[in-house]
Protein backbone atom coordinates (compact mmCIF):
# COMPACT_ATOMS: atom_id res chain seq x y z
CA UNK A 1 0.00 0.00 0.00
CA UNK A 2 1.58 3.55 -0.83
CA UNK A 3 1.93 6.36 2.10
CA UNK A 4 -0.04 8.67 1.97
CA UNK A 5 1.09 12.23 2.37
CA UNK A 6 0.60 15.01 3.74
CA UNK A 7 1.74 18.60 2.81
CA UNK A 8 4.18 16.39 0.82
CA UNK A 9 5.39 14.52 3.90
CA UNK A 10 5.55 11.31 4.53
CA UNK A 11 3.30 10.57 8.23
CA UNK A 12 5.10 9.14 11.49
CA UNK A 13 2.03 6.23 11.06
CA UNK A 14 2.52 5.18 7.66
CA UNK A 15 4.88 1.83 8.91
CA UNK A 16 2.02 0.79 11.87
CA UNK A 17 0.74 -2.65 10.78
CA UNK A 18 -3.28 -2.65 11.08
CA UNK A 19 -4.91 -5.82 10.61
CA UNK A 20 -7.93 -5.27 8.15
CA UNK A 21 -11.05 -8.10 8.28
CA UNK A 22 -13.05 -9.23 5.38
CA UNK A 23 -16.22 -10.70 6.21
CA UNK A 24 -18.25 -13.02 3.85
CA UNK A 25 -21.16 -13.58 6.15
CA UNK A 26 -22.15 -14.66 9.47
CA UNK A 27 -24.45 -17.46 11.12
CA UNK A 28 -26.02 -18.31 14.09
CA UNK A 29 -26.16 -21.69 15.42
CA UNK A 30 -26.79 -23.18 19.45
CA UNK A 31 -24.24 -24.44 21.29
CA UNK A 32 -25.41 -28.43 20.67
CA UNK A 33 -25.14 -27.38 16.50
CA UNK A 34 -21.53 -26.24 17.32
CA UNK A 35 -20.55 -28.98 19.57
CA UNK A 36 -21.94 -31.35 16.46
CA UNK A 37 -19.88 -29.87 13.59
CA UNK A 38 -17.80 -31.98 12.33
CA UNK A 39 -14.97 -31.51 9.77
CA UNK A 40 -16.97 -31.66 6.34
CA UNK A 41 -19.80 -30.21 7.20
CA UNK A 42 -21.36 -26.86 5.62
CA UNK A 43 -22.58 -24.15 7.46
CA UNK A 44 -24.77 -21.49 5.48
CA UNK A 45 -23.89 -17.85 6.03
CA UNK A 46 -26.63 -15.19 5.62
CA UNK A 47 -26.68 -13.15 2.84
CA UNK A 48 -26.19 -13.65 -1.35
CA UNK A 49 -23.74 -15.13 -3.28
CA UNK A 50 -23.16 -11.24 -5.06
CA UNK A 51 -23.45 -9.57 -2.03
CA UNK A 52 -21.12 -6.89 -0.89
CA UNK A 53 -18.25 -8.28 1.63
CA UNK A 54 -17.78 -5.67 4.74
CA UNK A 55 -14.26 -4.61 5.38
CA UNK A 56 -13.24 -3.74 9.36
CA UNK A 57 -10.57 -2.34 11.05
CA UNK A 58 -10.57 -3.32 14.89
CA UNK A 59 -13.71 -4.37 14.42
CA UNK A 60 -15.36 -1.18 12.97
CA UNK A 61 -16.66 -0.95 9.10
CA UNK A 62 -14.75 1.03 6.92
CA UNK A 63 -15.51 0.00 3.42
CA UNK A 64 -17.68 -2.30 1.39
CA UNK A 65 -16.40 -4.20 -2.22
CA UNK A 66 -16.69 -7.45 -4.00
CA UNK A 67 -14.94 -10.58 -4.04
CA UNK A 68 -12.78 -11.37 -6.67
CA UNK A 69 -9.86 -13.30 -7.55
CA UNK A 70 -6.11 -12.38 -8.91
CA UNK A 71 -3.71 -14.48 -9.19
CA UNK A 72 -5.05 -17.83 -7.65
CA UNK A 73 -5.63 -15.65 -4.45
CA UNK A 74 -9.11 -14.04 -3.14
CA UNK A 75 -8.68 -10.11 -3.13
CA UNK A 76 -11.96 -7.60 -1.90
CA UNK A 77 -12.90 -4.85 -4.67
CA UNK A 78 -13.28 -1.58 -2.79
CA UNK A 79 -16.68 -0.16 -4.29
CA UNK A 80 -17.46 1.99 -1.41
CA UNK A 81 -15.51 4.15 1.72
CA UNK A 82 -17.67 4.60 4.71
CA UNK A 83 -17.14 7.74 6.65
């Protein structure tokens, strides 16, 4: 990722590691459907196949994009910056 800058400067944060969260879906399940799963088995998130992932940052949203793959690799399509 390139610094950013400011005034033409590069900032005293630009080197802090964040750890950024991509999140597919969710589901909810009891305690007795956890302590059954077993390697194998499927659990169904909510939500779409085309729907839009949520990106978060220590655990608050940031941004919303797509998945998509480059390279052999899944990669998250920025399509929108939440303020």
């Amino acid at each position: 990722m390139a610094n950013r800058k400011t005034n033409g400067k590069t900032s005293a944060l630009d080197h802090v590691n964040l750890q950024l969260e991509a999140v597919l879906g969710s589901a909810s399940m009891t305690v007795d459907e956890l302590r059954r799963l077993k390697s194998g088995k499927t659990v169904a998130l909510e939500g779409h196949i085309n729907q839009q992932l949520t990106l978060k940052l220590n655990g608050a949203v940031i941004a919303s994009g797509e998945l998509v793959v480059i390279d052999d690799h899944f990669a998250v399509k920025v399509t929108e910056i939440h303020e």
